[in-house]
PDB file of N, CA and C in Angstrom:
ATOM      1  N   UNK A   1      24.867 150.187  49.064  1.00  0.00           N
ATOM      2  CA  UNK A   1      25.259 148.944  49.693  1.00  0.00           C
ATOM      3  C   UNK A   1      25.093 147.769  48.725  1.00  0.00           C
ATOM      4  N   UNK A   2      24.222 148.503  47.893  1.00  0.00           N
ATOM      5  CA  UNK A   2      23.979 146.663  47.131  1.00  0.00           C
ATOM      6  C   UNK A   2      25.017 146.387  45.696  1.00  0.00           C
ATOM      7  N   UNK A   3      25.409 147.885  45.618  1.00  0.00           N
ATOM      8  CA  UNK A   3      26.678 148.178  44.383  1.00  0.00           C
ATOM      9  C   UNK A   3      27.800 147.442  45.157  1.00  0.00           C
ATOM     10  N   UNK A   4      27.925 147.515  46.499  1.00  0.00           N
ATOM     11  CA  UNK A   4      29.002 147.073  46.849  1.00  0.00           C
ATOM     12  C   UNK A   4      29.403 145.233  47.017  1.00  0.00           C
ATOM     13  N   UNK A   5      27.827 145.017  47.120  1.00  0.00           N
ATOM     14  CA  UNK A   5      27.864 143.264  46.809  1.00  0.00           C
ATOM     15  C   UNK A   5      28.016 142.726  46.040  1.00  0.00           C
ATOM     16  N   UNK A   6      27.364 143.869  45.309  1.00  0.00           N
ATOM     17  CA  UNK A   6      27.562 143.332  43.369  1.00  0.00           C
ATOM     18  C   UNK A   6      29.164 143.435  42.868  1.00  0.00           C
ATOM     19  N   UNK A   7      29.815 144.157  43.431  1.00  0.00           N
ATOM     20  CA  UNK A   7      31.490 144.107  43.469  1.00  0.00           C
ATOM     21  C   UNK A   7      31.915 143.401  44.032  1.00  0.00           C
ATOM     22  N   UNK A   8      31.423 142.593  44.905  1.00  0.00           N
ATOM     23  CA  UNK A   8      32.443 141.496  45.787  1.00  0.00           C
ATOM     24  C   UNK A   8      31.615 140.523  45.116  1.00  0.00           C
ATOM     25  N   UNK A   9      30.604 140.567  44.536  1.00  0.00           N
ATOM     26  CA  UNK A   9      30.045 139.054  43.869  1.00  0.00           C
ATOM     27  C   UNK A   9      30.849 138.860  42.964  1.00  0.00           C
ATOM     28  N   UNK A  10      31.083 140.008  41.980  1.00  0.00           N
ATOM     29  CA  UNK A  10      31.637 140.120  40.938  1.00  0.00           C
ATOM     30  C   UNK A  10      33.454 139.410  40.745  1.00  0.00           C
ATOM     31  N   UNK A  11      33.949 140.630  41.804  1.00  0.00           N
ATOM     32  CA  UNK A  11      35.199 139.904  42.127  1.00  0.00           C
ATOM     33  C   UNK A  11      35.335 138.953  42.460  1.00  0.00           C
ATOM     34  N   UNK A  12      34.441 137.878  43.140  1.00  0.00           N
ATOM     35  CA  UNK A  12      34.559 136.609  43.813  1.00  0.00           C
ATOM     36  C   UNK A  12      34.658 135.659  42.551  1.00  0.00           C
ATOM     37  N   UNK A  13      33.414 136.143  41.883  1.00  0.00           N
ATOM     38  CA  UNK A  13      33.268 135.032  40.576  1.00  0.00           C
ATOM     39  C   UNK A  13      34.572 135.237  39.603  1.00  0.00           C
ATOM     40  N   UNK A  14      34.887 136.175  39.348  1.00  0.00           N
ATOM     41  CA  UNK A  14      36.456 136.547  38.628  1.00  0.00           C
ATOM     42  C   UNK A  14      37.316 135.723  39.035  1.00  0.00           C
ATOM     43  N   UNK A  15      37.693 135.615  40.372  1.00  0.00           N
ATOM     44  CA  UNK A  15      38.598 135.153  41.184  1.00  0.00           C
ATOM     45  C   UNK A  15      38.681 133.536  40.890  1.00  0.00           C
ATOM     46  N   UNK A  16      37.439 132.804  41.077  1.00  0.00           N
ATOM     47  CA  UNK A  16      37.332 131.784  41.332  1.00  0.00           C
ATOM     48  C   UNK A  16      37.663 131.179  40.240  1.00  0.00           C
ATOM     49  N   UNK A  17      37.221 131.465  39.118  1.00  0.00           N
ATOM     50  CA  UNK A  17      37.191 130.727  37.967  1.00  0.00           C
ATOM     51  C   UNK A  17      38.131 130.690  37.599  1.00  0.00           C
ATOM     52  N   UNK A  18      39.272 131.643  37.460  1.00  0.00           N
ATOM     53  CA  UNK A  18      40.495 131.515  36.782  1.00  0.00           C
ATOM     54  C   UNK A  18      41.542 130.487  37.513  1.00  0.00           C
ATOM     55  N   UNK A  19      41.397 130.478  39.007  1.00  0.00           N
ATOM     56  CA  UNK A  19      41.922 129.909  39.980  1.00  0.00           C
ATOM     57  C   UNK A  19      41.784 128.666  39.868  1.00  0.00           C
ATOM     58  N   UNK A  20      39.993 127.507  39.754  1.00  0.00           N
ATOM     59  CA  UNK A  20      40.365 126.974  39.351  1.00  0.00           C
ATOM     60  C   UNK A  20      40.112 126.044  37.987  1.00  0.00           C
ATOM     61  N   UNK A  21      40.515 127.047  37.081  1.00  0.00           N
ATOM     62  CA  UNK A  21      41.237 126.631  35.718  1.00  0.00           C
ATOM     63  C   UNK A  21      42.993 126.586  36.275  1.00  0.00           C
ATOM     64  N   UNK A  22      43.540 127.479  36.986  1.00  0.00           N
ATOM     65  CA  UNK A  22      44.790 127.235  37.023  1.00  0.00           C
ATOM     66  C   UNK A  22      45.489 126.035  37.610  1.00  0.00           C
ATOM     67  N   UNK A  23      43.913 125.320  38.856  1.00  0.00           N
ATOM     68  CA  UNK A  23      44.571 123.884  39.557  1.00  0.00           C
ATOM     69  C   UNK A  23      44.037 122.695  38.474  1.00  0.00           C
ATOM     70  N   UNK A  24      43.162 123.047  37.921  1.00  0.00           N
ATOM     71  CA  UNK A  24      42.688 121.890  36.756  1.00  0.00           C
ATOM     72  C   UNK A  24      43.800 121.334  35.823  1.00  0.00           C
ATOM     73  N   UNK A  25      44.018 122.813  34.895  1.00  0.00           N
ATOM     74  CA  UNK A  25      45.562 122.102  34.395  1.00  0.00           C
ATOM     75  C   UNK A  25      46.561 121.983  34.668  1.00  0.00           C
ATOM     76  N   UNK A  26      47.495 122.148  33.375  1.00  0.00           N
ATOM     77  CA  UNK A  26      48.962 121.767  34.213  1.00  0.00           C
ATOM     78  C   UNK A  26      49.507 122.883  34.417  1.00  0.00           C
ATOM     79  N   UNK A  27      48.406 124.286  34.293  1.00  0.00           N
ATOM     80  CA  UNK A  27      49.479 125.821  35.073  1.00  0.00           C
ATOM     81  C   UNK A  27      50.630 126.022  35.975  1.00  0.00           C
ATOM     82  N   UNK A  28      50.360 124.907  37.092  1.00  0.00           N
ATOM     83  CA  UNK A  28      50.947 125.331  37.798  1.00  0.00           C
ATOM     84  C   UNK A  28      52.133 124.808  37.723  1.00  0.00           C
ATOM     85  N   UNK A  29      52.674 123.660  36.980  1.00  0.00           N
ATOM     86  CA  UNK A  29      53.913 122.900  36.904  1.00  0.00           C
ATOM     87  C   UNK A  29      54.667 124.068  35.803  1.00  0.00           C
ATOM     88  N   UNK A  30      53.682 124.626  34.379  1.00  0.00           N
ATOM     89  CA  UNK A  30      54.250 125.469  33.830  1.00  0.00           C
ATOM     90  C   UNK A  30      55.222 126.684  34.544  1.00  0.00           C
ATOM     91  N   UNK A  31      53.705 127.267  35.223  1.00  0.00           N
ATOM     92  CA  UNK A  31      54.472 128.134  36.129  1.00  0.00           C
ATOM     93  C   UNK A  31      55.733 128.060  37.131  1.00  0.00           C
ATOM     94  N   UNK A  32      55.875 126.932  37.573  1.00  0.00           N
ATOM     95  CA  UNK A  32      57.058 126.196  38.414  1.00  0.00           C
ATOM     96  C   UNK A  32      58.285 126.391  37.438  1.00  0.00           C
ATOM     97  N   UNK A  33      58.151 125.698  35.939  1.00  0.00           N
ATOM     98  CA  UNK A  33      59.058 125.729  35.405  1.00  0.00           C
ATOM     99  C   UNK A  33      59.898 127.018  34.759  1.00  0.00           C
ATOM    100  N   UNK A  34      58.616 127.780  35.247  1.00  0.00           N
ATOM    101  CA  UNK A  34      58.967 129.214  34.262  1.00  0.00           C
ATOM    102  C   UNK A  34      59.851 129.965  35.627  1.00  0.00           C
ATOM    103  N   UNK A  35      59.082 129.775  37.198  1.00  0.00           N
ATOM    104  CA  UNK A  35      60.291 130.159  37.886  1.00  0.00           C
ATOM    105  C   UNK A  35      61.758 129.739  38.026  1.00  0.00           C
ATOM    106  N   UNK A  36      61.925 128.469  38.100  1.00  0.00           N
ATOM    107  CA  UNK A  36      62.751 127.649  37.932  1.00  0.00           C
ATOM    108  C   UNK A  36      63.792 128.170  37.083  1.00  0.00           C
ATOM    109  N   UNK A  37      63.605 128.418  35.928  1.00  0.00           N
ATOM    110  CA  UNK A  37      64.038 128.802  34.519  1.00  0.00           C
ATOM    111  C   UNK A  37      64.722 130.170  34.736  1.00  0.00           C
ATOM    112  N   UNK A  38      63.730 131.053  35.508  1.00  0.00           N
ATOM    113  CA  UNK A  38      63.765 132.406  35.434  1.00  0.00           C
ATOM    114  C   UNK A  38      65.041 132.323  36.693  1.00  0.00           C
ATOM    115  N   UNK A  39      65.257 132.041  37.919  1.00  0.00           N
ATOM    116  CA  UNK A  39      66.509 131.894  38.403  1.00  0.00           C
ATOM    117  C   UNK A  39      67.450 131.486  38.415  1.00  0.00           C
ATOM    118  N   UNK A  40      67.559 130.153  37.563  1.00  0.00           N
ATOM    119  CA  UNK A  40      68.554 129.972  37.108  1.00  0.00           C
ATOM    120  C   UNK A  40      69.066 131.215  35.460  1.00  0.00           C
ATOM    121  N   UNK A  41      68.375 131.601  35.417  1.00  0.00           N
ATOM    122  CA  UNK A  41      68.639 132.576  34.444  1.00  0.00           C
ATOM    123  C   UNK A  41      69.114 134.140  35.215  1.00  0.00           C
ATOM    124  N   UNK A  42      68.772 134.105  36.392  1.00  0.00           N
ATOM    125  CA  UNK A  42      69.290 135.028  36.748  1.00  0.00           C
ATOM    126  C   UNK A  42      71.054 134.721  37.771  1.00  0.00           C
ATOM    127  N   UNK A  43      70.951 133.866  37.959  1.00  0.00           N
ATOM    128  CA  UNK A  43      72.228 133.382  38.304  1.00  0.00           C
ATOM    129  C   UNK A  43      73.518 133.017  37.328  1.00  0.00           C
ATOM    130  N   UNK A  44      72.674 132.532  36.136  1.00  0.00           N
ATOM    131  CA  UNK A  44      73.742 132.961  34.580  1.00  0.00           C
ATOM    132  C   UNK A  44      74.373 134.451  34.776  1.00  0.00           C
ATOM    133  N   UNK A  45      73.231 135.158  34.942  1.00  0.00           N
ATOM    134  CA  UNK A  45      73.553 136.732  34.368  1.00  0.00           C
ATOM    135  C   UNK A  45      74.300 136.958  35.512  1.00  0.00           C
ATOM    136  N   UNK A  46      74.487 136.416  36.696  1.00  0.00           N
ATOM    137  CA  UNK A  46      75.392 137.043  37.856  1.00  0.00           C
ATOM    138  C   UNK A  46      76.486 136.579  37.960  1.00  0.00           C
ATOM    139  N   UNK A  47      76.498 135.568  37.472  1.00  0.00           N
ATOM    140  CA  UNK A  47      77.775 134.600  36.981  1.00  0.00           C
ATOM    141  C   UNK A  47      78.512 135.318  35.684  1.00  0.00           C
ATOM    142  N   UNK A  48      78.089 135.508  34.811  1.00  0.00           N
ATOM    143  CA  UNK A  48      78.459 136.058  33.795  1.00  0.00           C
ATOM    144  C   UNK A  48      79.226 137.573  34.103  1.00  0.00           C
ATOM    145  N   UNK A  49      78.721 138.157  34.917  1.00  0.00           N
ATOM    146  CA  UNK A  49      78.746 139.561  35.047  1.00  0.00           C
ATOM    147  C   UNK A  49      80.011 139.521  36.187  1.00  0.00           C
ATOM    148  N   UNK A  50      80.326 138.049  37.014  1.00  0.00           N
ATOM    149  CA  UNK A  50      81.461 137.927  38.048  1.00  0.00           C
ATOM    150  C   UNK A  50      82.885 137.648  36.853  1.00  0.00           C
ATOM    151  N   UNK A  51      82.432 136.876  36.415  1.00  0.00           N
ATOM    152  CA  UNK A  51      83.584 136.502  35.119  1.00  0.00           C
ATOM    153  C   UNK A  51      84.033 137.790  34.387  1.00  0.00           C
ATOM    154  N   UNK A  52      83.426 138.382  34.157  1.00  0.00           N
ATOM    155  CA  UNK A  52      83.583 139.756  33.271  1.00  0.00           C
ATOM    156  C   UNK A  52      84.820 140.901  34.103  1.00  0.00           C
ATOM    157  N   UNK A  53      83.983 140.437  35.796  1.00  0.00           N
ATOM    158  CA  UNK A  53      85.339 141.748  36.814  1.00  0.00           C
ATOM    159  C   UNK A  53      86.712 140.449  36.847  1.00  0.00           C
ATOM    160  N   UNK A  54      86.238 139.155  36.994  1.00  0.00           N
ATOM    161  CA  UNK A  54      87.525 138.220  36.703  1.00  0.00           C
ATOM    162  C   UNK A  54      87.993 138.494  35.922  1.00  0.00           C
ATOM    163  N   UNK A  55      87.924 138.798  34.791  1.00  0.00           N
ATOM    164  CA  UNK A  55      88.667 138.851  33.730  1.00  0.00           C
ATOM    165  C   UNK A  55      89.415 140.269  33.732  1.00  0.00           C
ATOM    166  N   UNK A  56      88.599 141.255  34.016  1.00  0.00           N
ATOM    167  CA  UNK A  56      89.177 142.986  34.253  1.00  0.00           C
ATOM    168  C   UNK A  56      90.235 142.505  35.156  1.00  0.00           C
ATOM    169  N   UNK A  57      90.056 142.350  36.455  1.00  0.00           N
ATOM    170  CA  UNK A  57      90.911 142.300  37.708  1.00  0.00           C
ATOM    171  C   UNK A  57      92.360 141.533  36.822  1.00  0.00           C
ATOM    172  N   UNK A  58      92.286 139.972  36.116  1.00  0.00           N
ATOM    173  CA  UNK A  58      93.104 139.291  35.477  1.00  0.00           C
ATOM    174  C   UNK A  58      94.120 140.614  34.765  1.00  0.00           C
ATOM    175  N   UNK A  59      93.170 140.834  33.620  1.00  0.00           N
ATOM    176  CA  UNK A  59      93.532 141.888  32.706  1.00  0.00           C
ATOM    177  C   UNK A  59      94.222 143.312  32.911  1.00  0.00           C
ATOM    178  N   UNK A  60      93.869 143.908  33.873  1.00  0.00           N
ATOM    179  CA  UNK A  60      94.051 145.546  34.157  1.00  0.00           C
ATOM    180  C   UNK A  60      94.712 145.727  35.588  1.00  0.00           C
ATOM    181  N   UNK A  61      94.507 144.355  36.444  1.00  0.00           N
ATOM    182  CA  UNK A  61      95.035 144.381  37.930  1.00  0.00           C
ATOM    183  C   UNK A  61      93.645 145.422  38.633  1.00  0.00           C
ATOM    184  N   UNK A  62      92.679 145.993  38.377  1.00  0.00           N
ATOM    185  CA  UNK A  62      91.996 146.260  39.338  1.00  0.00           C
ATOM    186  C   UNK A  62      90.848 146.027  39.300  1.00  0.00           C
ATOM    187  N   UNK A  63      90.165 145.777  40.230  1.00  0.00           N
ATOM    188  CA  UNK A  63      88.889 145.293  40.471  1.00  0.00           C
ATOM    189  C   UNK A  63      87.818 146.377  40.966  1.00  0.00           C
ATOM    190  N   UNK A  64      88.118 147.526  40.573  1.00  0.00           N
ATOM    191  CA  UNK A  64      87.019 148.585  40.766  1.00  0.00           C
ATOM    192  C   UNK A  64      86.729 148.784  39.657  1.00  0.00           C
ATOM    193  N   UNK A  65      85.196 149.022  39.842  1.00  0.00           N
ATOM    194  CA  UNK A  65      83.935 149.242  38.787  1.00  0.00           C
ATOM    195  C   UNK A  65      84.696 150.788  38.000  1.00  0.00           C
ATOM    196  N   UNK A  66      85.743 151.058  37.281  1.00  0.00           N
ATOM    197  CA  UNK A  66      85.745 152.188  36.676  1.00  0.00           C
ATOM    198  C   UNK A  66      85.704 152.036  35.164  1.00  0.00           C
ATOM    199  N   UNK A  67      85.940 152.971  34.402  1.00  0.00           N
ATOM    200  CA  UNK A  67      85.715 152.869  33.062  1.00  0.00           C
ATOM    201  C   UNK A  67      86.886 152.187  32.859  1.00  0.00           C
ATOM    202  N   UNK A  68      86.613 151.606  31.400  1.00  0.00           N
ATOM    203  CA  UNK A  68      87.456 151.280  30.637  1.00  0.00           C
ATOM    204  C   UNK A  68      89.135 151.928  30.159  1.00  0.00           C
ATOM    205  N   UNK A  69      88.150 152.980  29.863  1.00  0.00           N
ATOM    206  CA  UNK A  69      88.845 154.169  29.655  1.00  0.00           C
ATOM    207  C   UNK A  69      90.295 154.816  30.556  1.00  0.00           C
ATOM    208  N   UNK A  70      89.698 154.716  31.755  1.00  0.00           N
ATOM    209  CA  UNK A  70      90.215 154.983  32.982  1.00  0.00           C
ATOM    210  C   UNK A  70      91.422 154.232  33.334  1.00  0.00           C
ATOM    211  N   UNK A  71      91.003 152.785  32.797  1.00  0.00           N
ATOM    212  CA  UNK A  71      92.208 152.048  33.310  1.00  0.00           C
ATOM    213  C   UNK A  71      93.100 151.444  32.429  1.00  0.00           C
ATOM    214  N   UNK A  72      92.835 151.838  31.384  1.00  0.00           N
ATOM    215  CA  UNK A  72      94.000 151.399  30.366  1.00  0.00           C
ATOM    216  C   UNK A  72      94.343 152.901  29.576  1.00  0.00           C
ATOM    217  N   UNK A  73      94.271 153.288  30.289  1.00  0.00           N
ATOM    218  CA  UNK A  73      95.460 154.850  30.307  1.00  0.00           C
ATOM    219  C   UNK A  73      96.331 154.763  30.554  1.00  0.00           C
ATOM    220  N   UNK A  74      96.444 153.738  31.714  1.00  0.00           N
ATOM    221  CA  UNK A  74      97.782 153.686  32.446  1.00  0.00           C
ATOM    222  C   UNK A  74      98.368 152.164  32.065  1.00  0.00           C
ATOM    223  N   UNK A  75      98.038 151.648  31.342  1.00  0.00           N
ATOM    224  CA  UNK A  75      98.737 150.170  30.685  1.00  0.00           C
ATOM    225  C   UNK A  75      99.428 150.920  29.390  1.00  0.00           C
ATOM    226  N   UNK A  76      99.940 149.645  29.403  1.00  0.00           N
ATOM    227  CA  UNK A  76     101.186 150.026  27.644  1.00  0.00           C
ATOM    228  C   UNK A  76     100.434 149.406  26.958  1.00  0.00           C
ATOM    229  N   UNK A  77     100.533 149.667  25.694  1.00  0.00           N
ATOM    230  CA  UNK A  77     100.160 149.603  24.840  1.00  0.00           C
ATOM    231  C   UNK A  77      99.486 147.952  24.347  1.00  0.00           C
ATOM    232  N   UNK A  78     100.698 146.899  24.226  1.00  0.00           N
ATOM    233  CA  UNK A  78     100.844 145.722  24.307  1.00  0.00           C
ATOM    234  C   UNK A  78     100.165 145.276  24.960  1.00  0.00           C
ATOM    235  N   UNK A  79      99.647 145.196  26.326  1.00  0.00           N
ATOM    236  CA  UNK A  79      98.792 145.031  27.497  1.00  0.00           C
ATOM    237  C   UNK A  79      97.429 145.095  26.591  1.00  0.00           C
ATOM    238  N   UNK A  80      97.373 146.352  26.467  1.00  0.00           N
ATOM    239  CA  UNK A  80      96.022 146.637  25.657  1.00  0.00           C
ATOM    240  C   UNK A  80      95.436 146.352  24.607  1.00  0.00           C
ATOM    241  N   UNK A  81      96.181 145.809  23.098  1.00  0.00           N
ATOM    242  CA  UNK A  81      96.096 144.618  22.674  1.00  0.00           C
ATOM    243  C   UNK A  81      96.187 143.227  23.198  1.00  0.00           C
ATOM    244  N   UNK A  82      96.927 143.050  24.008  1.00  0.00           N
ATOM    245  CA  UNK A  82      96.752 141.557  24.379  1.00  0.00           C
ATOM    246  C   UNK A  82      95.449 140.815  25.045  1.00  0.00           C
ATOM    247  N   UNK A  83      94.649 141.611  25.657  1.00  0.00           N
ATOM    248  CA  UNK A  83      93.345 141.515  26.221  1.00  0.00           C
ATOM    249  C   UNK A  83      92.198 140.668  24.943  1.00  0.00           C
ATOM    250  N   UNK A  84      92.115 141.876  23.897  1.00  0.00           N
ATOM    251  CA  UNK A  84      91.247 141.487  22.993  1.00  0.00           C
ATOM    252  C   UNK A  84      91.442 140.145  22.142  1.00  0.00           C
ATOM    253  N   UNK A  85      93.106 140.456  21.816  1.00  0.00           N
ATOM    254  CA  UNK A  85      93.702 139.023  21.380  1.00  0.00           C
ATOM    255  C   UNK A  85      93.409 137.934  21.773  1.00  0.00           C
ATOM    256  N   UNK A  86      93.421 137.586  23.061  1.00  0.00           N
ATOM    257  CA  UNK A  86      93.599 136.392  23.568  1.00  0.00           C
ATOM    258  C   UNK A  86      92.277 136.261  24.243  1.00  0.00           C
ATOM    259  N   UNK A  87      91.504 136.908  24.019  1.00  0.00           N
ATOM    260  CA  UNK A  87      89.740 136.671  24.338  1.00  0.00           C
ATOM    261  C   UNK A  87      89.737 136.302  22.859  1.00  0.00           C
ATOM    262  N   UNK A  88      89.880 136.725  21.784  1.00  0.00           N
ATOM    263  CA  UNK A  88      89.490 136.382  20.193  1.00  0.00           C
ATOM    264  C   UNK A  88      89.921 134.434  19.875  1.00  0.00           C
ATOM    265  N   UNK A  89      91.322 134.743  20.853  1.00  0.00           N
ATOM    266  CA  UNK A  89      91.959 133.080  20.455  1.00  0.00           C
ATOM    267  C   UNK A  89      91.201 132.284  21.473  1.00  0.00           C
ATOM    268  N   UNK A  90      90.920 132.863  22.423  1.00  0.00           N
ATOM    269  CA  UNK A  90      89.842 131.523  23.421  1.00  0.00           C
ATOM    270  C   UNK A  90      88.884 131.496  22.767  1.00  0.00           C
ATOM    271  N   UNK A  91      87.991 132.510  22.295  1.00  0.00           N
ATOM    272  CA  UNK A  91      86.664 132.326  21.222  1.00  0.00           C
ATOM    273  C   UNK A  91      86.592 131.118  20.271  1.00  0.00           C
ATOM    274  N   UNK A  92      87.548 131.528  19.393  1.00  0.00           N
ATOM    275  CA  UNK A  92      88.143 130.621  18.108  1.00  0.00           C
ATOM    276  C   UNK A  92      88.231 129.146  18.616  1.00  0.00           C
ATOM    277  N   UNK A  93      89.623 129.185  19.917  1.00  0.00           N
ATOM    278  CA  UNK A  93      88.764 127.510  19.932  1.00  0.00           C
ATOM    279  C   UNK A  93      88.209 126.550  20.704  1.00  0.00           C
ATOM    280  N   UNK A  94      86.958 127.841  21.431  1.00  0.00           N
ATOM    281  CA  UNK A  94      85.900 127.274  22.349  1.00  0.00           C
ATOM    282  C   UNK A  94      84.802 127.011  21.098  1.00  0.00           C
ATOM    283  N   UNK A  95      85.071 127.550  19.927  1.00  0.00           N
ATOM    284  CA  UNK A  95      84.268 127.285  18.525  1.00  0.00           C
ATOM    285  C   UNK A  95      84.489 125.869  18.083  1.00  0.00           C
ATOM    286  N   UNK A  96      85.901 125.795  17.896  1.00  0.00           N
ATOM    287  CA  UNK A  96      86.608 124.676  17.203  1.00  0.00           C
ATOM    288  C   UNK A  96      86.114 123.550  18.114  1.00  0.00           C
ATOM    289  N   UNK A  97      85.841 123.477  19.584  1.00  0.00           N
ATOM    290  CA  UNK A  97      85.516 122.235  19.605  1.00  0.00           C
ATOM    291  C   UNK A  97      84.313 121.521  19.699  1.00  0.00           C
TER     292      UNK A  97
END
């Protein structure tokens, strides 16, 4: 029984101190900013990843998750260069400006 006080003393004092060091400084605004940061960072990546089937759907006419492979089997040739092309010329002069 007394091992077991000495573990909740123990844990208590662990607990406390770090806790508050974390309201003393400015942890917690850090931490705010780091969530903050971290969802808008995940809303990039979901955004990014919607643009990507925009662009397939644009490109290939379909909007199912299949391979690459899969769906420009059935495009001509021209089609299939023109994709990379004209992603290379928007590159070039989203650079240029």
């Amino acid at each position: 029984m007394d091992f077991l006080k000495q573990i909740i003393a123990f844990l208590k004092s662990a607990l406390t101190g770090p806790w508050r060091t974390l309201m003393t400084e400015r942890r917690p605004l850090i931490w705010l900013l780091a969530l903050i940061i971290g969802i808008a960072t995940a809303y990039a990546i979901w955004l990014f990843r919607m643009l990507i089937n925009f662009t397939q759907y644009v490109w290939t006419g379909s909007e199912l998750p299949k391979t690459m492979t899969s769906i420009t089997s059935t495009l001509p040739w021209w089609q299939i260069m023109a994709g990379p092309a004209m992603a290379g010329l928007l590159a070039g002069y989203a650079y240029s400006l």
